[in-house]
Protein backbone atom coordinates (compact mmCIF):
# COMPACT_ATOMS: atom_id res chain seq x y z
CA UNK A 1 117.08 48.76 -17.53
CA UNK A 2 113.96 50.30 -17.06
CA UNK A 3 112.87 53.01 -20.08
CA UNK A 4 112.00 56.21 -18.69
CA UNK A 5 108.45 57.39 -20.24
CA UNK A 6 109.59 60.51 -22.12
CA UNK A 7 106.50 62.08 -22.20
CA UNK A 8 106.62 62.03 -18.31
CA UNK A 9 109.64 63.46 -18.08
CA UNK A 10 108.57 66.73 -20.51
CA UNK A 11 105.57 66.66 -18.56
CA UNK A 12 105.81 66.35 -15.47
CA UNK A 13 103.50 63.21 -15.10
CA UNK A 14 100.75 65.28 -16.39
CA UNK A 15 98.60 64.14 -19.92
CA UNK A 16 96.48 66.87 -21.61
CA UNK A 17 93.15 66.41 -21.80
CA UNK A 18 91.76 67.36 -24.76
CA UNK A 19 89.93 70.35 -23.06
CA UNK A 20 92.98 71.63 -22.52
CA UNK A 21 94.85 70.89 -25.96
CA UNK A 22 92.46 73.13 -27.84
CA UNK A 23 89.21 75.16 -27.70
CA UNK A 24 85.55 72.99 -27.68
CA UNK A 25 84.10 73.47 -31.02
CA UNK A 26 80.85 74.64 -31.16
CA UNK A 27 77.89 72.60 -31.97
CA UNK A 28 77.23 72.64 -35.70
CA UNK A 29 73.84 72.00 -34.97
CA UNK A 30 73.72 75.56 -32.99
CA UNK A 31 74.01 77.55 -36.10
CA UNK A 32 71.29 80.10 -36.91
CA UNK A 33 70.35 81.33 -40.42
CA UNK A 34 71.41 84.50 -41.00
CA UNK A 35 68.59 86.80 -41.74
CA UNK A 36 67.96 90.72 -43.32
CA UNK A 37 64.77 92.67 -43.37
CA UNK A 38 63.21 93.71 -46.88
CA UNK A 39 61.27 97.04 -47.31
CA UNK A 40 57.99 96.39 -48.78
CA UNK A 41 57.17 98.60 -51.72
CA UNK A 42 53.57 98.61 -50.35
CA UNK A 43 54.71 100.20 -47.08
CA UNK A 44 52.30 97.38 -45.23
CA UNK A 45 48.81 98.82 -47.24
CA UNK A 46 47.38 95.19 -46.38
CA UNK A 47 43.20 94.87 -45.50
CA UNK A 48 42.76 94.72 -41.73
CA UNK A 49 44.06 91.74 -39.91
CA UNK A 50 46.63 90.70 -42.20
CA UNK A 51 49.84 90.65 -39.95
CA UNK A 52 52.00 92.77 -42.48
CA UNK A 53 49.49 95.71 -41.85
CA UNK A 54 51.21 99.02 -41.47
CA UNK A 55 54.15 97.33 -41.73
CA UNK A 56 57.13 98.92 -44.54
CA UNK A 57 59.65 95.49 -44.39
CA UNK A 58 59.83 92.03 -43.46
CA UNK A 59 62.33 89.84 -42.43
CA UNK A 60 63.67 86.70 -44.67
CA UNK A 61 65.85 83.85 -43.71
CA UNK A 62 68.87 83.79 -46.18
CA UNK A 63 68.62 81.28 -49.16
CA UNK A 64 69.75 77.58 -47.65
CA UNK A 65 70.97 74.15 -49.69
CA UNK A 66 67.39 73.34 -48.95
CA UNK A 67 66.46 75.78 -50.90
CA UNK A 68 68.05 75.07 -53.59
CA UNK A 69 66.49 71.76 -53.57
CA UNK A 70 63.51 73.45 -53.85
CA UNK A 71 64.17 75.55 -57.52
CA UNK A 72 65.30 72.19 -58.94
CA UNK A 73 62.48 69.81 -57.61
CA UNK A 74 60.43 68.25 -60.95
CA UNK A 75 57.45 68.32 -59.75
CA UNK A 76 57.14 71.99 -58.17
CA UNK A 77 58.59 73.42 -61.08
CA UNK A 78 56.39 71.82 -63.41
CA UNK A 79 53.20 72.91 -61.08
CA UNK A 80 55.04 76.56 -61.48
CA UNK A 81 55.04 76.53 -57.92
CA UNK A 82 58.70 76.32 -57.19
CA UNK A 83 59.03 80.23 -56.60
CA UNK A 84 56.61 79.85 -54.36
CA UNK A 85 57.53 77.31 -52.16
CA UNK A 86 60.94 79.41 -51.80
CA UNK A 87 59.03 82.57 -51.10
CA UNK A 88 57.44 80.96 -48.18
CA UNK A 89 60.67 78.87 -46.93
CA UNK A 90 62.99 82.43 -46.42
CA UNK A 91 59.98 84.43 -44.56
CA UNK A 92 60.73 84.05 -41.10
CA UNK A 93 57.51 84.24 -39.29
CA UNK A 94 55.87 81.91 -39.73
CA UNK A 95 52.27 83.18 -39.32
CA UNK A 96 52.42 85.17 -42.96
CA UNK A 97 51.36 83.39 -45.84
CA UNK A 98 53.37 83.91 -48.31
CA UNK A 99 50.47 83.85 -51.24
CA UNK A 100 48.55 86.48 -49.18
CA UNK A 101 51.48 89.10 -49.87
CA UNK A 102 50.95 91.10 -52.99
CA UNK A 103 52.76 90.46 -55.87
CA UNK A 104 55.37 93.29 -55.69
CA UNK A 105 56.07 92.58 -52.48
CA UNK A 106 57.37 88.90 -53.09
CA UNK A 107 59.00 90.69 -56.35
CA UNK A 108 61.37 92.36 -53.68
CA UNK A 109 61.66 89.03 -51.47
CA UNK A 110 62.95 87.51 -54.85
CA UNK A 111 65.39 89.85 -55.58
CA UNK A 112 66.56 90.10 -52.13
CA UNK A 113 67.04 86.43 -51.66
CA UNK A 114 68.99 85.90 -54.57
CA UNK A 115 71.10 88.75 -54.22
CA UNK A 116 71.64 87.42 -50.36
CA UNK A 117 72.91 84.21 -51.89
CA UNK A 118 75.11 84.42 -54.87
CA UNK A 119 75.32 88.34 -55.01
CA UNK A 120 73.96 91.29 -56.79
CA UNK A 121 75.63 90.65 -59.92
CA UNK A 122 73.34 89.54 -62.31
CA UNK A 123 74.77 87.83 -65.66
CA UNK A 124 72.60 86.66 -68.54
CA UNK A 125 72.41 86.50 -71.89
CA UNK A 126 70.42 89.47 -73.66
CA UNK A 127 69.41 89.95 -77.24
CA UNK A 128 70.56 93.14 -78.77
CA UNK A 129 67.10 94.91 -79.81
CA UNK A 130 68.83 96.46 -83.05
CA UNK A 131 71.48 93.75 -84.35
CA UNK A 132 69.85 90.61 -83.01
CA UNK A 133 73.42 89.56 -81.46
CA UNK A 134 72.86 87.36 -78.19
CA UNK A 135 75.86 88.07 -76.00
CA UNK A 136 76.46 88.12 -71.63
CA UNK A 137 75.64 91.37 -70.19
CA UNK A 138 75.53 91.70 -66.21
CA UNK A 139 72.95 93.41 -64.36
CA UNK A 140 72.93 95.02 -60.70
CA UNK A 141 69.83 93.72 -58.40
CA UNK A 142 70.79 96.33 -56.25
CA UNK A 143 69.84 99.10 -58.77
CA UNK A 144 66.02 99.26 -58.68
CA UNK A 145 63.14 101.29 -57.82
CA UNK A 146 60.44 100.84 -55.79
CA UNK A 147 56.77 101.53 -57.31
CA UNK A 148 54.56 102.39 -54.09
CA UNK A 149 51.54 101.64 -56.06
CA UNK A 150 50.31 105.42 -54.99
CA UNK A 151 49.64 106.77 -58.78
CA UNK A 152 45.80 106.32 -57.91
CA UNK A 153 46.47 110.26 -56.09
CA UNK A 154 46.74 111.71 -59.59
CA UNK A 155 44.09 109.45 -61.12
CA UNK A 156 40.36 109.63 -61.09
CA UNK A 157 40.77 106.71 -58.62
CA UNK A 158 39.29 106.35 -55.08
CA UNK A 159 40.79 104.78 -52.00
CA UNK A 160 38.30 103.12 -50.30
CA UNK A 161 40.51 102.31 -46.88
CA UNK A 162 40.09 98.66 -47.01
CA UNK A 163 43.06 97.18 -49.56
CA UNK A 164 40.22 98.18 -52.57
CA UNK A 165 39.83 101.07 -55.09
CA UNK A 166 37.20 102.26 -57.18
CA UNK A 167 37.06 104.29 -60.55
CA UNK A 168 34.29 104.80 -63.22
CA UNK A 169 34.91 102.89 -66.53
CA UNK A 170 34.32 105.66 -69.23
CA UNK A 171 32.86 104.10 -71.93
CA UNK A 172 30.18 101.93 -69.87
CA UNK A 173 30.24 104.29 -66.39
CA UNK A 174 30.57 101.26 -64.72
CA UNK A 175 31.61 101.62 -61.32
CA UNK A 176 34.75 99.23 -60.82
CA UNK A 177 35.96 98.04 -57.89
CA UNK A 178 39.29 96.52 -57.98
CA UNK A 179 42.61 95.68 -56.01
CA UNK A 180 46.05 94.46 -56.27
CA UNK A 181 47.03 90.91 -56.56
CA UNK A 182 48.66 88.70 -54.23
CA UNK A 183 50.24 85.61 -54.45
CA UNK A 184 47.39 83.51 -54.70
CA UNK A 185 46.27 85.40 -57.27
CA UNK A 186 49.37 84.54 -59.65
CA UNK A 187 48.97 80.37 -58.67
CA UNK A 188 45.10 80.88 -59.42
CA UNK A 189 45.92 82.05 -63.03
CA UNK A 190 48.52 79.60 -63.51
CA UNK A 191 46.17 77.28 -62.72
CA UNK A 192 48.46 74.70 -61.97
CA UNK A 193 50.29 74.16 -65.33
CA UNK A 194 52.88 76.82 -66.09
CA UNK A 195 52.53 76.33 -69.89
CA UNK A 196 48.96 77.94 -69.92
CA UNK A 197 49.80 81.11 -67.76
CA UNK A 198 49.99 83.19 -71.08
CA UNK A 199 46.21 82.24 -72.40
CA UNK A 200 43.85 84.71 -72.12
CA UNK A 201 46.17 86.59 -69.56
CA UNK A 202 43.92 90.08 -70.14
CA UNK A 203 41.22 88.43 -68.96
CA UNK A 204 42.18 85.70 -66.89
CA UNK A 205 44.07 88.91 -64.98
CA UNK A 206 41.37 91.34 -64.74
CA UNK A 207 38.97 89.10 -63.35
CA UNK A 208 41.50 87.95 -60.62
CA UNK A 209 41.66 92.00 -59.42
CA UNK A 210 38.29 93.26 -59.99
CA UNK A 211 36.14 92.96 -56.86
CA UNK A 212 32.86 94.26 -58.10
CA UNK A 213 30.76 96.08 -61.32
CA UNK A 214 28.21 98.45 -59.65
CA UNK A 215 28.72 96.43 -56.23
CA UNK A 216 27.62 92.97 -57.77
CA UNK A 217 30.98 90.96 -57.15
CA UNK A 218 29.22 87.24 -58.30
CA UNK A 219 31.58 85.64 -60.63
CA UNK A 220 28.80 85.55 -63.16
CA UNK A 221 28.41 89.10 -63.43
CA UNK A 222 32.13 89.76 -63.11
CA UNK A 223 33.05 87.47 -65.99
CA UNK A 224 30.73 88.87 -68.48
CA UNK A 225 31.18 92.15 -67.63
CA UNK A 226 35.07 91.84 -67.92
CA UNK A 227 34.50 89.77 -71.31
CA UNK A 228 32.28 91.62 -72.96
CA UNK A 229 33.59 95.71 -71.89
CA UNK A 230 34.70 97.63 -74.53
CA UNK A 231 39.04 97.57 -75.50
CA UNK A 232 38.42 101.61 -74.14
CA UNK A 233 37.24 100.24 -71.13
CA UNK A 234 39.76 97.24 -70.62
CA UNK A 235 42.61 99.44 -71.07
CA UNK A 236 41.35 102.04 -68.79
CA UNK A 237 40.64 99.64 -65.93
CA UNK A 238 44.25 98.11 -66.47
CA UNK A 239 46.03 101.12 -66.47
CA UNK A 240 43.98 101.87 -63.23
CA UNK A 241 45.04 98.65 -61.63
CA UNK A 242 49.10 99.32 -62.62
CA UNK A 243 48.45 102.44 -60.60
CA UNK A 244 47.12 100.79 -57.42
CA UNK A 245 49.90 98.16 -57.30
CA UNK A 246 53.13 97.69 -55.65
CA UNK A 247 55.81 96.60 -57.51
CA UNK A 248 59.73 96.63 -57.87
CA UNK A 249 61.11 98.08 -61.64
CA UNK A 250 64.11 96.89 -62.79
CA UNK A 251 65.29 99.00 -65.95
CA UNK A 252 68.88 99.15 -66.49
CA UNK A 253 70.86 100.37 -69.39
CA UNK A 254 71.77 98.01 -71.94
CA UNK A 255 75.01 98.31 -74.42
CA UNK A 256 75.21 96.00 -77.38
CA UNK A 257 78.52 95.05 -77.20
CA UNK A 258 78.76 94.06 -80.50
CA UNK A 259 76.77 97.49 -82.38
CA UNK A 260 77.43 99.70 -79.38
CA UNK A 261 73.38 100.31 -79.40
CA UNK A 262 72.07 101.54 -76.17
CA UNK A 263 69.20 100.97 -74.85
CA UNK A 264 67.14 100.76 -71.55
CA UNK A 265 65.24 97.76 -71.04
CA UNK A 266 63.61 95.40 -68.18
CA UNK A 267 66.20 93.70 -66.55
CA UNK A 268 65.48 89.99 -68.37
CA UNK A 269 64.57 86.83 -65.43
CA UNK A 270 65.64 83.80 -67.01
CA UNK A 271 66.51 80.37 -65.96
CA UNK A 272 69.42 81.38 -64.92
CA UNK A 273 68.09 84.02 -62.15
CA UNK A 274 68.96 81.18 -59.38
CA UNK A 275 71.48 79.56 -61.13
CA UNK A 276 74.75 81.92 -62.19
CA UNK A 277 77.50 81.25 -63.53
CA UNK A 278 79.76 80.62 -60.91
């Protein structure tokens, strides 16, 4: 005797196709980064031309597993160029260079793209100022304020329209002209080995900003003059350039848990910024 096909029978002669069983996945290989926009704390106060000019935010690619390749690779991090490569990968036009934005401005990026990825919880261990005890404390990324690098209206500081400023240095009445510092900037003074970024850093900083002493901008005359100013003068031309420049501050309110001391203090980036504890 013949067996009767049972799935015929249920059927009706008919076979699913597998169109028909369930719903065509979609291609894994359609998936788009999500993205978010980032307000700029230098509202877009770039030098003509540069694309981010007039422009208050720009738009980053959340953090990938490429990424993350990236903050572990040998080599970049021991060029201290790791940060930098990141900054660049999450921007999503590709026409800015990352090293011309100024140096608050990928400040915010990095906070932003590391709160995007593993949240705005911040853990990390802190030393307690007054007992010396080392315990976890967590910080909020999302609690910070933006320094608009506009404290040159209140200062004997001029705006010359063009991404510069100029004040007279009071000791020497030397007219400086000076700006903030980009990205390039910060590599330059690194200069390619992260263990030397703290030598000389007074100098090595001021004459990355200043542009020009009495309109002579030669590196000759802008080295000696920055080397050889008085500490009146370097201190006044600093606290001129903090003025001028963009930046994100992250102060938060520290409690020993140990003492109970209380204190607020800059939020501490460690090794551990892009690595939590998960």
């Amino acid at each position: 005797m013949k067996r009767r096909n049972n799935d015929d029978r249920l059927m009706g002669g008919h076979k699913p196709t597998p169109s028909e069983d369930a719903p065509q996945m979609a291609n894994p290989m359609d998936f788009v980064t999500p993205s978010e926009f980032v307000q700029l704390p230098s509202r877009g106060r770039y030098p003509e031309g540069h694309p981010l000019q007039g422009q208050d935010s720009i738009e980053i690619k959340y953090m990938t597993a490429r990424d993350e390749d990236i903050l572990t690779n040998r080599s970049l991090l021991k060029k201290g160029i790791a940060i930098d490569r990141l900054i660049q990968n999450v921007i999503k036009d590709p026409n800015i260079n990352a090293r011309s934005l100024y140096i608050g401005d990928r400040n915010a990026i990095i906070i932003h793209a590391r709160a995007s990825a593993y949240g705005a919880d911040y853990v990390t261990s802190v030393q307690c100022p007054a007992c010396g005890e080392v315990s976890k404390f967590k910080f909020d990324l999302h609690d910070h304020e933006e320094v608009l690098g506009n404290g040159w209206e209140d200062a004997d500081i001029d705006n010359n329209e063009d991404g510069t400023f100029s004040t007279t240095l009071p000791m020497s009445k030397i007219l400086a002209k000076f700006r903030p510092l980009t990205g390039q900037d910060e590599i330059d003074m690194i200069g390619g080995k992260a263990k030397d970024a703290t030598n000389d850093i007074i100098t090595k900083q001021m004459r990355r900003f200043v542009v020009s002493f009495n309109d002579y901008g030669d590196a000759k005359t802008v080295n000696y003059v920055v080397q050889n100013m008085t500490a009146g003068d370097s201190r006044y031309l600093r606290e001129a350039f903090r003025l001028i420049s963009p930046d994100i501050s992250m102060q938060q309110t520290f409690v020993c848990k140990d003492c109970e001391h209380e204190e607020v203090m800059v939020v501490p980036f460690g090794t551990d910024f892009f690595w939590p504890d998960r």
